[in-house]
PDB file of N, CA and C in Angstrom:
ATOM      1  N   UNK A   1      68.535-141.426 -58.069  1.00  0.00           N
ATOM      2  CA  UNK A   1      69.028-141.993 -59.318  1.00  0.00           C
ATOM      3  C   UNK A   1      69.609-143.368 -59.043  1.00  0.00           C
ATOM      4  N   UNK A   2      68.880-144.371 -59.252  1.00  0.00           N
ATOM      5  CA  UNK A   2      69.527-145.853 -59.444  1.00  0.00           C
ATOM      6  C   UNK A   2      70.360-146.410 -60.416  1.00  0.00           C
ATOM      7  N   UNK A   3      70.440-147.507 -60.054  1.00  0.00           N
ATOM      8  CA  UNK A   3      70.984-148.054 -60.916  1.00  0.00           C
ATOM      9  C   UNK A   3      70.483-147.999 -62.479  1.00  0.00           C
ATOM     10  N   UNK A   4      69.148-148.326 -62.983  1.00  0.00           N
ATOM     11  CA  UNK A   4      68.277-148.706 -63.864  1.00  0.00           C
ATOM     12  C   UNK A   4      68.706-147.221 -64.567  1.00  0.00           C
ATOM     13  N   UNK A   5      68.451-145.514 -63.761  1.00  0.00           N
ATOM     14  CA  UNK A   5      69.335-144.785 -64.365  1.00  0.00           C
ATOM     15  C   UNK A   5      70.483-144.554 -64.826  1.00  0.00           C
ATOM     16  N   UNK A   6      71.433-144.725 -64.257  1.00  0.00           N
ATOM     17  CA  UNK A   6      72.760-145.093 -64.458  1.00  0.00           C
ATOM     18  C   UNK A   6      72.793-145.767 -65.313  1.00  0.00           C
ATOM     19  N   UNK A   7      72.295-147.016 -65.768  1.00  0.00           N
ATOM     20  CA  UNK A   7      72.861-148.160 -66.960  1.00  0.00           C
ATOM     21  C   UNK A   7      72.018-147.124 -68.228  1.00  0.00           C
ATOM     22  N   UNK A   8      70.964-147.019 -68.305  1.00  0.00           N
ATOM     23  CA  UNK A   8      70.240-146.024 -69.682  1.00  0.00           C
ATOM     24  C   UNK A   8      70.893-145.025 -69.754  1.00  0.00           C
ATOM     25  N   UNK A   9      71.982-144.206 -68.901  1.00  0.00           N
ATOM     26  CA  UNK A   9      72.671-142.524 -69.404  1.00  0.00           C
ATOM     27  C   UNK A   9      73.372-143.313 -70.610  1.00  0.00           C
ATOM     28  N   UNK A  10      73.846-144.287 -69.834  1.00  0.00           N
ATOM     29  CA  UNK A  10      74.768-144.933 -70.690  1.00  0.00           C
ATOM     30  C   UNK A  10      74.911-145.614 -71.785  1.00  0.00           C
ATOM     31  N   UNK A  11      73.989-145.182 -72.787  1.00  0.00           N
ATOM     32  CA  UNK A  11      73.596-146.149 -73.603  1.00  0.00           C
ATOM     33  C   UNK A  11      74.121-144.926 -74.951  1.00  0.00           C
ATOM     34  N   UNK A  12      74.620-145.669 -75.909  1.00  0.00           N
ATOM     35  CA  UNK A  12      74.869-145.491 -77.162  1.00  0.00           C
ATOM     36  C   UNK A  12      74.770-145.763 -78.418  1.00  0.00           C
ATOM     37  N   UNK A  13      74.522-145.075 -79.712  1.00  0.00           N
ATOM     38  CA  UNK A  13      73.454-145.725 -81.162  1.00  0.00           C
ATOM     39  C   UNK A  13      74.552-145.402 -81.926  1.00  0.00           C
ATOM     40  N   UNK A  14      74.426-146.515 -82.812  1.00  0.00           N
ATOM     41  CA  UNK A  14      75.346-146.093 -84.192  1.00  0.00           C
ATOM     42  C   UNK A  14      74.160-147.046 -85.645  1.00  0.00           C
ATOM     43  N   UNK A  15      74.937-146.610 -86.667  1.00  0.00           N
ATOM     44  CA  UNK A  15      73.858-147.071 -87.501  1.00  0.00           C
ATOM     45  C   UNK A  15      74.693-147.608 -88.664  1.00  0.00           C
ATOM     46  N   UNK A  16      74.793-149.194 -88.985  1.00  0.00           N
ATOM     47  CA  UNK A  16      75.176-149.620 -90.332  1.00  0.00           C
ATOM     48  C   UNK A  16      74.680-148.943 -91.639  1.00  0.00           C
ATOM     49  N   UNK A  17      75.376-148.170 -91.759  1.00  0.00           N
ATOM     50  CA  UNK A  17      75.420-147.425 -93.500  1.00  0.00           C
ATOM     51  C   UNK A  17      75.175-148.833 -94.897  1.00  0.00           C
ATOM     52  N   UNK A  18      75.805-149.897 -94.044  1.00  0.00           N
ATOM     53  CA  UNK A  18      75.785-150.525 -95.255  1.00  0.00           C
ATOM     54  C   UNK A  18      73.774-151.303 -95.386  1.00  0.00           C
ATOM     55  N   UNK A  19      73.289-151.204 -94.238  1.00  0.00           N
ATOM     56  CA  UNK A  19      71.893-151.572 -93.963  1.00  0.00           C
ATOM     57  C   UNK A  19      71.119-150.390 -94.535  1.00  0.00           C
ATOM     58  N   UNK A  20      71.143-149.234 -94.397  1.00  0.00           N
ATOM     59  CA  UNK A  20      70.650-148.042 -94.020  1.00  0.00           C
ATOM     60  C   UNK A  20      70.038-147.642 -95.671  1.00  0.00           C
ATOM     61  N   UNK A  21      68.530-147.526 -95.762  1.00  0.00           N
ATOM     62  CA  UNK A  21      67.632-147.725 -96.873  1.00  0.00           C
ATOM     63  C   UNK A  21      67.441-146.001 -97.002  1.00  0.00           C
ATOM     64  N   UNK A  22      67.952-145.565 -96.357  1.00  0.00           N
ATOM     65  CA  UNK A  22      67.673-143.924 -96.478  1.00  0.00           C
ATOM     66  C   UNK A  22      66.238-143.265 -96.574  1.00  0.00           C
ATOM     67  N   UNK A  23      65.520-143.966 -95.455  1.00  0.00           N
ATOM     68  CA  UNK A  23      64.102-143.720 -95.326  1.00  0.00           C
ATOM     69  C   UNK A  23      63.753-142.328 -94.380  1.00  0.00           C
ATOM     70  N   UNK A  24      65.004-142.145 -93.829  1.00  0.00           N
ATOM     71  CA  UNK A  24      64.771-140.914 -92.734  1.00  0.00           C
ATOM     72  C   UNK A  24      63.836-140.844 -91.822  1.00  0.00           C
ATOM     73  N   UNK A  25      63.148-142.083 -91.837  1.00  0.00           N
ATOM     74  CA  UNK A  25      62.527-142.551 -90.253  1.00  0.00           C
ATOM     75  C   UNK A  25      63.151-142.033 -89.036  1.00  0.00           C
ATOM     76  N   UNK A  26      64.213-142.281 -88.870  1.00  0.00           N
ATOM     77  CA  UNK A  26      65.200-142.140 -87.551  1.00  0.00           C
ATOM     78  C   UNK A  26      65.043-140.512 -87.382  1.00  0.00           C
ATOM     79  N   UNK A  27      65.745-139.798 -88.230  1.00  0.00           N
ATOM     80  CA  UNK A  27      65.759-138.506 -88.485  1.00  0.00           C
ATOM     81  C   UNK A  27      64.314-137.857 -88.097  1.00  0.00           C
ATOM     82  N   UNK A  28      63.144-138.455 -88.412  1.00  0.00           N
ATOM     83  CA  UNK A  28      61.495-138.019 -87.893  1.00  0.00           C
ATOM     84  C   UNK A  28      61.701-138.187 -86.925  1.00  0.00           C
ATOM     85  N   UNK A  29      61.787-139.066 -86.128  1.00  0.00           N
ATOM     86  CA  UNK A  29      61.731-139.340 -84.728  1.00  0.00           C
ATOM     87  C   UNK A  29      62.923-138.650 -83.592  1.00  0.00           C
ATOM     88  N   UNK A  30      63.727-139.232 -84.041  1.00  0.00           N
ATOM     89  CA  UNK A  30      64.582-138.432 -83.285  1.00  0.00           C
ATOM     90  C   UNK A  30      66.005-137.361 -83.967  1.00  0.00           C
ATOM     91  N   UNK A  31      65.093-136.170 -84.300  1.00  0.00           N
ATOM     92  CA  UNK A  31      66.338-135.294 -85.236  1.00  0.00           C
ATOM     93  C   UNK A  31      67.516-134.453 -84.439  1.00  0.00           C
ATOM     94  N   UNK A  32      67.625-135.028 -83.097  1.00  0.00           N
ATOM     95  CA  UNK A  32      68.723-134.627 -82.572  1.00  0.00           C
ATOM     96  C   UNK A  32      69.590-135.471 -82.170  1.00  0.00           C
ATOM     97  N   UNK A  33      69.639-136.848 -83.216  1.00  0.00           N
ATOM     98  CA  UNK A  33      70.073-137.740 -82.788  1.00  0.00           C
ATOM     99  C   UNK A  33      70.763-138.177 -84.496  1.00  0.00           C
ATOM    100  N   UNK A  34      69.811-138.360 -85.172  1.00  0.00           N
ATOM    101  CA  UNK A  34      70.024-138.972 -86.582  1.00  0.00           C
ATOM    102  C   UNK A  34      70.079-137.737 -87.482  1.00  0.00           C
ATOM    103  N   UNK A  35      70.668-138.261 -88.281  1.00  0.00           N
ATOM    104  CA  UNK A  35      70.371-136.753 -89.440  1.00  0.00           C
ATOM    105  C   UNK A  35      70.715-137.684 -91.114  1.00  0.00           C
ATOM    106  N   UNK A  36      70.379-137.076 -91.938  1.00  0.00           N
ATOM    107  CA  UNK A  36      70.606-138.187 -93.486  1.00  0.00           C
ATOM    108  C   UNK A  36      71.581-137.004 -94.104  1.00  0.00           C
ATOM    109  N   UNK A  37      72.542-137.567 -94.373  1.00  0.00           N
ATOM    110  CA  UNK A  37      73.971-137.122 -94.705  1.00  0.00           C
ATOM    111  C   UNK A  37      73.210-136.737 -96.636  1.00  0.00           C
ATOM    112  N   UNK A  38      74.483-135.906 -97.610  1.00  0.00           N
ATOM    113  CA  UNK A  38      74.317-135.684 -98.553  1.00  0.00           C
ATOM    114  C   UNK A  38      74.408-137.089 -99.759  1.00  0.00           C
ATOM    115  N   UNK A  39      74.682-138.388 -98.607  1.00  0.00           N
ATOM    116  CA  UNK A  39      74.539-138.941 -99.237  1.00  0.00           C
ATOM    117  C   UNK A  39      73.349-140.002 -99.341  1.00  0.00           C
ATOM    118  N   UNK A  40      72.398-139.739 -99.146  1.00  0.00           N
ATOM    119  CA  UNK A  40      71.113-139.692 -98.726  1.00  0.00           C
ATOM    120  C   UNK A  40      70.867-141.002 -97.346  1.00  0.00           C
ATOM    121  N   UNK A  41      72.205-141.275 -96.286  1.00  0.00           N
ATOM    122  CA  UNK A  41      71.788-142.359 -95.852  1.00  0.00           C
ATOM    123  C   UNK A  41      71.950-141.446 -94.511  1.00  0.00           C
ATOM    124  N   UNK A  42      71.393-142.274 -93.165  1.00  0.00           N
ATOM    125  CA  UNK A  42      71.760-141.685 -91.878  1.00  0.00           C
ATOM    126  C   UNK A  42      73.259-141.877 -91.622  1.00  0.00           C
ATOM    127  N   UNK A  43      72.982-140.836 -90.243  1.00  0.00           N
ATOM    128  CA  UNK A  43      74.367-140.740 -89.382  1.00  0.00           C
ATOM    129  C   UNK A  43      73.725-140.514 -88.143  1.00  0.00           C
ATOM    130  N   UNK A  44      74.568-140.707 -87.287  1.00  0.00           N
ATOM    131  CA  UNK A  44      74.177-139.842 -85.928  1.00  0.00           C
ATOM    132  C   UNK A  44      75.110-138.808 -85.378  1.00  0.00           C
ATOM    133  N   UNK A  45      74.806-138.237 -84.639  1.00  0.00           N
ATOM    134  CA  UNK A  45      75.386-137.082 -83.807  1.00  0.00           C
ATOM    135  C   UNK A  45      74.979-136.795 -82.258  1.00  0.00           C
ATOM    136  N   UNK A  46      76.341-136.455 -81.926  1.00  0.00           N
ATOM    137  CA  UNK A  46      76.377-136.444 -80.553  1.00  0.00           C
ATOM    138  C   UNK A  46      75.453-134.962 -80.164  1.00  0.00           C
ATOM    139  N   UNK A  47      75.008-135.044 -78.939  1.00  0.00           N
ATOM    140  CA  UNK A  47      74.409-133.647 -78.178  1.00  0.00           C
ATOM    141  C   UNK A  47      75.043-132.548 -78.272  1.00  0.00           C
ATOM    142  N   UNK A  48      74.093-131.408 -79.311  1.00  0.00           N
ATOM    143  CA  UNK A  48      74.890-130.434 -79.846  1.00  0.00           C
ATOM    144  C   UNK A  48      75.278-129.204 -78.471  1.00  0.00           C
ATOM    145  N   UNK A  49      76.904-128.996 -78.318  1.00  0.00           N
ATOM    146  CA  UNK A  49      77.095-127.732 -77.776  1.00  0.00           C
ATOM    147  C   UNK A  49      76.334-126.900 -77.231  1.00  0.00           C
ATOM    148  N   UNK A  50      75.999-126.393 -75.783  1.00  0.00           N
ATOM    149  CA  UNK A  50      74.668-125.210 -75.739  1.00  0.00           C
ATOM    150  C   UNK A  50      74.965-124.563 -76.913  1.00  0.00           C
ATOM    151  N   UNK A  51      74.396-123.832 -77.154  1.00  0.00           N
ATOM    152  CA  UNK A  51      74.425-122.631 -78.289  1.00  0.00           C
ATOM    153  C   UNK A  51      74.811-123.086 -79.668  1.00  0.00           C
ATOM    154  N   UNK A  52      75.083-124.597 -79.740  1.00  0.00           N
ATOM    155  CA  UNK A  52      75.637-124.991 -80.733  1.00  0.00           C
ATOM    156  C   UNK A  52      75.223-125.766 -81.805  1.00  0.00           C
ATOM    157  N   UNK A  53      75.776-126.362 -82.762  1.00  0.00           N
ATOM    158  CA  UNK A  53      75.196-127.317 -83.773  1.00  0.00           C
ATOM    159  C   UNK A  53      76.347-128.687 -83.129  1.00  0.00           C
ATOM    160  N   UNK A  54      75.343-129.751 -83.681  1.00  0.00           N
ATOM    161  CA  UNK A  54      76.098-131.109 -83.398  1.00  0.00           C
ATOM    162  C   UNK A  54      76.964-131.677 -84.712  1.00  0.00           C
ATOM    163  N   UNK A  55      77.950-132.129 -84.878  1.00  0.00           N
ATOM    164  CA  UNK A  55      78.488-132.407 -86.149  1.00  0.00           C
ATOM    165  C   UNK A  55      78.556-134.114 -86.185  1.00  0.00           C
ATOM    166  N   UNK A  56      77.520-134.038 -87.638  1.00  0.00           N
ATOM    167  CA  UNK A  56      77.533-135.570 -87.833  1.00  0.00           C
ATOM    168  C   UNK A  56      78.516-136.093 -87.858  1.00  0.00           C
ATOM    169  N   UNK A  57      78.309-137.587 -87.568  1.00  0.00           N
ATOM    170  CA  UNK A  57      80.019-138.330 -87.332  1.00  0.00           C
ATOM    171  C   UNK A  57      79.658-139.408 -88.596  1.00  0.00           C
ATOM    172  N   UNK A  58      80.171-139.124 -89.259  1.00  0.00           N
ATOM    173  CA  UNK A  58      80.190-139.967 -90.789  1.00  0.00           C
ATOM    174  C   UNK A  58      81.203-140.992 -90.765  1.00  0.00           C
ATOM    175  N   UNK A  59      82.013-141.606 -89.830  1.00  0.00           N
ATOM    176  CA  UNK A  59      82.783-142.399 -89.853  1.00  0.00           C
ATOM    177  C   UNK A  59      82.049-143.633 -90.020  1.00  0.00           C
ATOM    178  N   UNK A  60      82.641-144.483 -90.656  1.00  0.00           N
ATOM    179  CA  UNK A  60      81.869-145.597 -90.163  1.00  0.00           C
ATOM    180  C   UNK A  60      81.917-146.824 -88.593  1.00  0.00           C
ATOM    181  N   UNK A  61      80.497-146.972 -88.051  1.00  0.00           N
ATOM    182  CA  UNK A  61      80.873-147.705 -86.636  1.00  0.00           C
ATOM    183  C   UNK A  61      80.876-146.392 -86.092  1.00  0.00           C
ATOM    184  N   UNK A  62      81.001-145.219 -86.153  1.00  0.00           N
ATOM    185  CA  UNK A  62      80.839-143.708 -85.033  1.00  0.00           C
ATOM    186  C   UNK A  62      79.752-144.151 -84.531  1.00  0.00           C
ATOM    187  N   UNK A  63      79.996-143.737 -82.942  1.00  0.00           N
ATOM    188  CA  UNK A  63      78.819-143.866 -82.268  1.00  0.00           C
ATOM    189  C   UNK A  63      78.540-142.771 -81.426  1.00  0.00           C
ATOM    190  N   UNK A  64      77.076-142.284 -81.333  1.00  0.00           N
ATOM    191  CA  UNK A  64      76.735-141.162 -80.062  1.00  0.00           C
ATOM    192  C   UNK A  64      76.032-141.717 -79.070  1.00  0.00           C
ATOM    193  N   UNK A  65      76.189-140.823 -78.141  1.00  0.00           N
ATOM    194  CA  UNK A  65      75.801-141.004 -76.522  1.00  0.00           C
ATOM    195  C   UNK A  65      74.269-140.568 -76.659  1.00  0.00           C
ATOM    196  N   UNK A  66      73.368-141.640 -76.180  1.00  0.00           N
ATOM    197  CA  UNK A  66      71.825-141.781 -76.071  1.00  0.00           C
ATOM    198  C   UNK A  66      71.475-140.969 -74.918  1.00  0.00           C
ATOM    199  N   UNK A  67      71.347-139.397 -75.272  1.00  0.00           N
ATOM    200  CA  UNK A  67      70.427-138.792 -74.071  1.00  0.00           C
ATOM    201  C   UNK A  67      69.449-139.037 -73.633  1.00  0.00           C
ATOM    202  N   UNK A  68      69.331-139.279 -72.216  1.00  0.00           N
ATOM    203  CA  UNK A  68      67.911-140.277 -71.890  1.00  0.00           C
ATOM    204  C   UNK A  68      66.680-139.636 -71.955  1.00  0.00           C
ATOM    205  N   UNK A  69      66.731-138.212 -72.312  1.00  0.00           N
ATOM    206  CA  UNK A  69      65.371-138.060 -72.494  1.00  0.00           C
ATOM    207  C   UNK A  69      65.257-138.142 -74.479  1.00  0.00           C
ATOM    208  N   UNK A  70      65.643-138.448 -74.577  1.00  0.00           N
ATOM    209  CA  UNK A  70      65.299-139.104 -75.698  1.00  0.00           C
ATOM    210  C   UNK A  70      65.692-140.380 -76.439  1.00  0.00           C
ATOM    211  N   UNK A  71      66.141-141.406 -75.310  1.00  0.00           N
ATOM    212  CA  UNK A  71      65.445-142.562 -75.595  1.00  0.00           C
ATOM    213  C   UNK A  71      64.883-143.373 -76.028  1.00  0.00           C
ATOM    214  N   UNK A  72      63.118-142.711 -75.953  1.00  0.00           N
ATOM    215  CA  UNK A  72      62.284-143.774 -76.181  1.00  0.00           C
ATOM    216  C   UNK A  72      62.427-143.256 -77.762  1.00  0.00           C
ATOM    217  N   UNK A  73      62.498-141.941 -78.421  1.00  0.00           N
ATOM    218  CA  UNK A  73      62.706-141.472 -79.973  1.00  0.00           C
ATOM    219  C   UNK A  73      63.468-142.733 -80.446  1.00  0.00           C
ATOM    220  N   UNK A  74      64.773-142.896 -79.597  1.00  0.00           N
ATOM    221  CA  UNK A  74      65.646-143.903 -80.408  1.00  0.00           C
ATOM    222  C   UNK A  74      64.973-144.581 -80.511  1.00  0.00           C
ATOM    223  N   UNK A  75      64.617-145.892 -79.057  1.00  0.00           N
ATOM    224  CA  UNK A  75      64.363-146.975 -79.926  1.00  0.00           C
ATOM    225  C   UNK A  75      62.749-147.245 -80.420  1.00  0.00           C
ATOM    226  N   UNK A  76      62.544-146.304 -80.646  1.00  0.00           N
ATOM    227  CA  UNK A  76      61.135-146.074 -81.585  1.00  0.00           C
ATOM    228  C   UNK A  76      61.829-146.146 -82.541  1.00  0.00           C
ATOM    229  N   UNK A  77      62.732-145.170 -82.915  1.00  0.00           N
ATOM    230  CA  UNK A  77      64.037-145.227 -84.527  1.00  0.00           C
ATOM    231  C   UNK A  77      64.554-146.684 -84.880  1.00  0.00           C
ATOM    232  N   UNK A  78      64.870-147.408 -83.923  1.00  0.00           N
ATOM    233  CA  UNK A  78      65.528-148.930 -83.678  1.00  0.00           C
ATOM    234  C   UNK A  78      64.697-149.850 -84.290  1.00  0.00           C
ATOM    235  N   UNK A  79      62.944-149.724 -83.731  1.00  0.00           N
ATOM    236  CA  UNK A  79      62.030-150.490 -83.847  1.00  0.00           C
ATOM    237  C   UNK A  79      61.541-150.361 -85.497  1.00  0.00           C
ATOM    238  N   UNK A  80      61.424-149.230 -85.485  1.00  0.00           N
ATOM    239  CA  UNK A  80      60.347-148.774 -86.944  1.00  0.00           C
ATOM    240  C   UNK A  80      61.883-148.855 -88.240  1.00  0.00           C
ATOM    241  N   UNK A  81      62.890-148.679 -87.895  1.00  0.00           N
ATOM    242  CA  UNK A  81      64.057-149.034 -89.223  1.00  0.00           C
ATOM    243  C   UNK A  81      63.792-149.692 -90.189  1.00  0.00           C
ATOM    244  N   UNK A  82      63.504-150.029 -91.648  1.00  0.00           N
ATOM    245  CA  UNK A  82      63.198-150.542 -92.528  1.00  0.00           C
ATOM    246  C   UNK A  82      64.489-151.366 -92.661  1.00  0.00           C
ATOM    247  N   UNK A  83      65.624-150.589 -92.440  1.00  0.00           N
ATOM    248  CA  UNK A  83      66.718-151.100 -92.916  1.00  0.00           C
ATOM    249  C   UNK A  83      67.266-152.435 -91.283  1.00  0.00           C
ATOM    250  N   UNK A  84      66.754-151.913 -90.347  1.00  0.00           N
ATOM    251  CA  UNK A  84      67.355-152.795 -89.467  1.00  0.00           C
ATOM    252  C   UNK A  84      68.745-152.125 -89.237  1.00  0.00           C
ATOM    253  N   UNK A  85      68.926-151.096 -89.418  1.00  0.00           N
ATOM    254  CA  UNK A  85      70.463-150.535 -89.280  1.00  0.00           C
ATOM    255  C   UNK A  85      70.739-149.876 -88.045  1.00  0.00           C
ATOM    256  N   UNK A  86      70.083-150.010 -87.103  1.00  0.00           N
ATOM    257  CA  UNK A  86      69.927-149.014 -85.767  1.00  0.00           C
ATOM    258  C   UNK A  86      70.365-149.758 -84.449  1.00  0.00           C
ATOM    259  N   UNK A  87      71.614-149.742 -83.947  1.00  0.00           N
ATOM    260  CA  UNK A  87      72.037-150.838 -83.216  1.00  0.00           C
ATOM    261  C   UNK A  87      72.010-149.425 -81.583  1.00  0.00           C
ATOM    262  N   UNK A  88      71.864-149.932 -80.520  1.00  0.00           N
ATOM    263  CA  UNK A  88      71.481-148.931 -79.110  1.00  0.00           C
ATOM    264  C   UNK A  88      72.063-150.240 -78.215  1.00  0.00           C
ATOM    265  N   UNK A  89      73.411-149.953 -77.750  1.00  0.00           N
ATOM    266  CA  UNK A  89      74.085-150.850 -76.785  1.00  0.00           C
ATOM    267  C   UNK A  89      74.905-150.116 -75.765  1.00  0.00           C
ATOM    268  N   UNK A  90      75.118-150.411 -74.728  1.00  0.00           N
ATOM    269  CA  UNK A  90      75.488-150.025 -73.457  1.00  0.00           C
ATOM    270  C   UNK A  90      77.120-149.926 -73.542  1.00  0.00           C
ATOM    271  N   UNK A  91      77.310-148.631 -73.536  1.00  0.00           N
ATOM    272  CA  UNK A  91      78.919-148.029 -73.123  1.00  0.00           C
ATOM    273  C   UNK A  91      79.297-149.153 -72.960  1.00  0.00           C
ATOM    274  N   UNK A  92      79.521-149.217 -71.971  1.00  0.00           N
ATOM    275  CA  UNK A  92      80.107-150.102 -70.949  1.00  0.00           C
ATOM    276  C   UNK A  92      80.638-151.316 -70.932  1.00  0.00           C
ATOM    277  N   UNK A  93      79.870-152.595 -72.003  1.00  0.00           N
ATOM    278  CA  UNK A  93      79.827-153.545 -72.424  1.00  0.00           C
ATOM    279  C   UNK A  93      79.704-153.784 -74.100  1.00  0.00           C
ATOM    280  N   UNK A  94      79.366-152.896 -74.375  1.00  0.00           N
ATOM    281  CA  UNK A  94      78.637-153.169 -76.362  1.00  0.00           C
ATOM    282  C   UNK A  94      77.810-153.975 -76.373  1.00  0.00           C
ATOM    283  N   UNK A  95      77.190-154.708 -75.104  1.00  0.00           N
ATOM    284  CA  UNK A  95      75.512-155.632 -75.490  1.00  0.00           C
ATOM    285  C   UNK A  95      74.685-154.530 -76.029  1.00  0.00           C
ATOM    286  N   UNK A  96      74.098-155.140 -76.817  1.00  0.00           N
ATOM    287  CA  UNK A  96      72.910-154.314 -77.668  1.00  0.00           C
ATOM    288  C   UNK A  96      71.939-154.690 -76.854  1.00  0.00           C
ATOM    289  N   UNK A  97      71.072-153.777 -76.486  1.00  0.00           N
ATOM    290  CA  UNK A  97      69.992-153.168 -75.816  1.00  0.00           C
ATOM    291  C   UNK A  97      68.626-153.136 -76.545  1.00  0.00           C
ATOM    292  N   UNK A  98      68.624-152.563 -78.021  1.00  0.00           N
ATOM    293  CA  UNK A  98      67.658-152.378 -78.686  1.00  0.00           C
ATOM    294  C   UNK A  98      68.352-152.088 -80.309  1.00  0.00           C
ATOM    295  N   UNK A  99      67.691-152.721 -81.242  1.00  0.00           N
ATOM    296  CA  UNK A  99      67.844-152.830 -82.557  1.00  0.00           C
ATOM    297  C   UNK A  99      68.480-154.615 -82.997  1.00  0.00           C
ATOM    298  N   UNK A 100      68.669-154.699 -84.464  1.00  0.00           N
ATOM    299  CA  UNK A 100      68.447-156.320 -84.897  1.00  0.00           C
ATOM    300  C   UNK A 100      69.015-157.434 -84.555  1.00  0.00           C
ATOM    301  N   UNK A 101      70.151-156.781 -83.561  1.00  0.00           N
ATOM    302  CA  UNK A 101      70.989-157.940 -83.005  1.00  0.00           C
ATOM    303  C   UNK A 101      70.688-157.817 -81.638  1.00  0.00           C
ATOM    304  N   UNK A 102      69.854-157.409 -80.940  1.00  0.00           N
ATOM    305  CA  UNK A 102      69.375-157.038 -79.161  1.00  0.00           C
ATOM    306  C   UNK A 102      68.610-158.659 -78.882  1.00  0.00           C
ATOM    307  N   UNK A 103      69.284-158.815 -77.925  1.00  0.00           N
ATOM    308  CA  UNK A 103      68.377-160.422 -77.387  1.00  0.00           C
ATOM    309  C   UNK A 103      67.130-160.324 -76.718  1.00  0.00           C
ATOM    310  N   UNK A 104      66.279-160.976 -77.277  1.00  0.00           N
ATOM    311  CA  UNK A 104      65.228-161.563 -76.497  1.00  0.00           C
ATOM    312  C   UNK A 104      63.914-160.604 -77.607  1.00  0.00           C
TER     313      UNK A 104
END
């Protein structure tokens, strides 16, 4: 496990509500990650409990921890966003990694 592992455990998604077109893209792709609240927009949620359910974090700016095997779901979720609301930046620092403000 390198480095290149180490920096991706570490990676975390949150999603501007105020962007968020309620297309449930994210939610297709990765539904253990995103989920569309009753108010028809996304949220995310952290890695549910063994045996457990994950509880959406409806705060706004809440962010969950990017399990690396699902990843590439996110920023497939990041890429395909209508809304552009899908921000994936590194614990560690808050550089965005992947979604509308990620460089390069």
């Amino acid at each position: 496990m390198g480095a290149q592992h180490e920096q991706l455990s570490e990676l975390e998604v949150w999603i501007d509500q105020d962007l968020c077109t309620g297309d449930g893209i994210c939610a297709q792709y990765a539904p253990d990650v995103f989920e569309l609240d009753i108010d028809g927009l996304a949220y995310v949620k952290p890695p549910a409990p063994a045996g457990g359910e994950a509880e959406l974090l409806t705060a706004p700016g809440a962010t969950a921890p990017v399990p690396l095997p699902l990843l590439n779901d996110v920023v497939d979720s990041a890429k395909e966003c209508p809304g552009e609301c899908i921000h994936v930046r590194r614990a560690a620092d808050g550089v965005e990694v992947y979604g509308p403000d990620a460089a390069g």
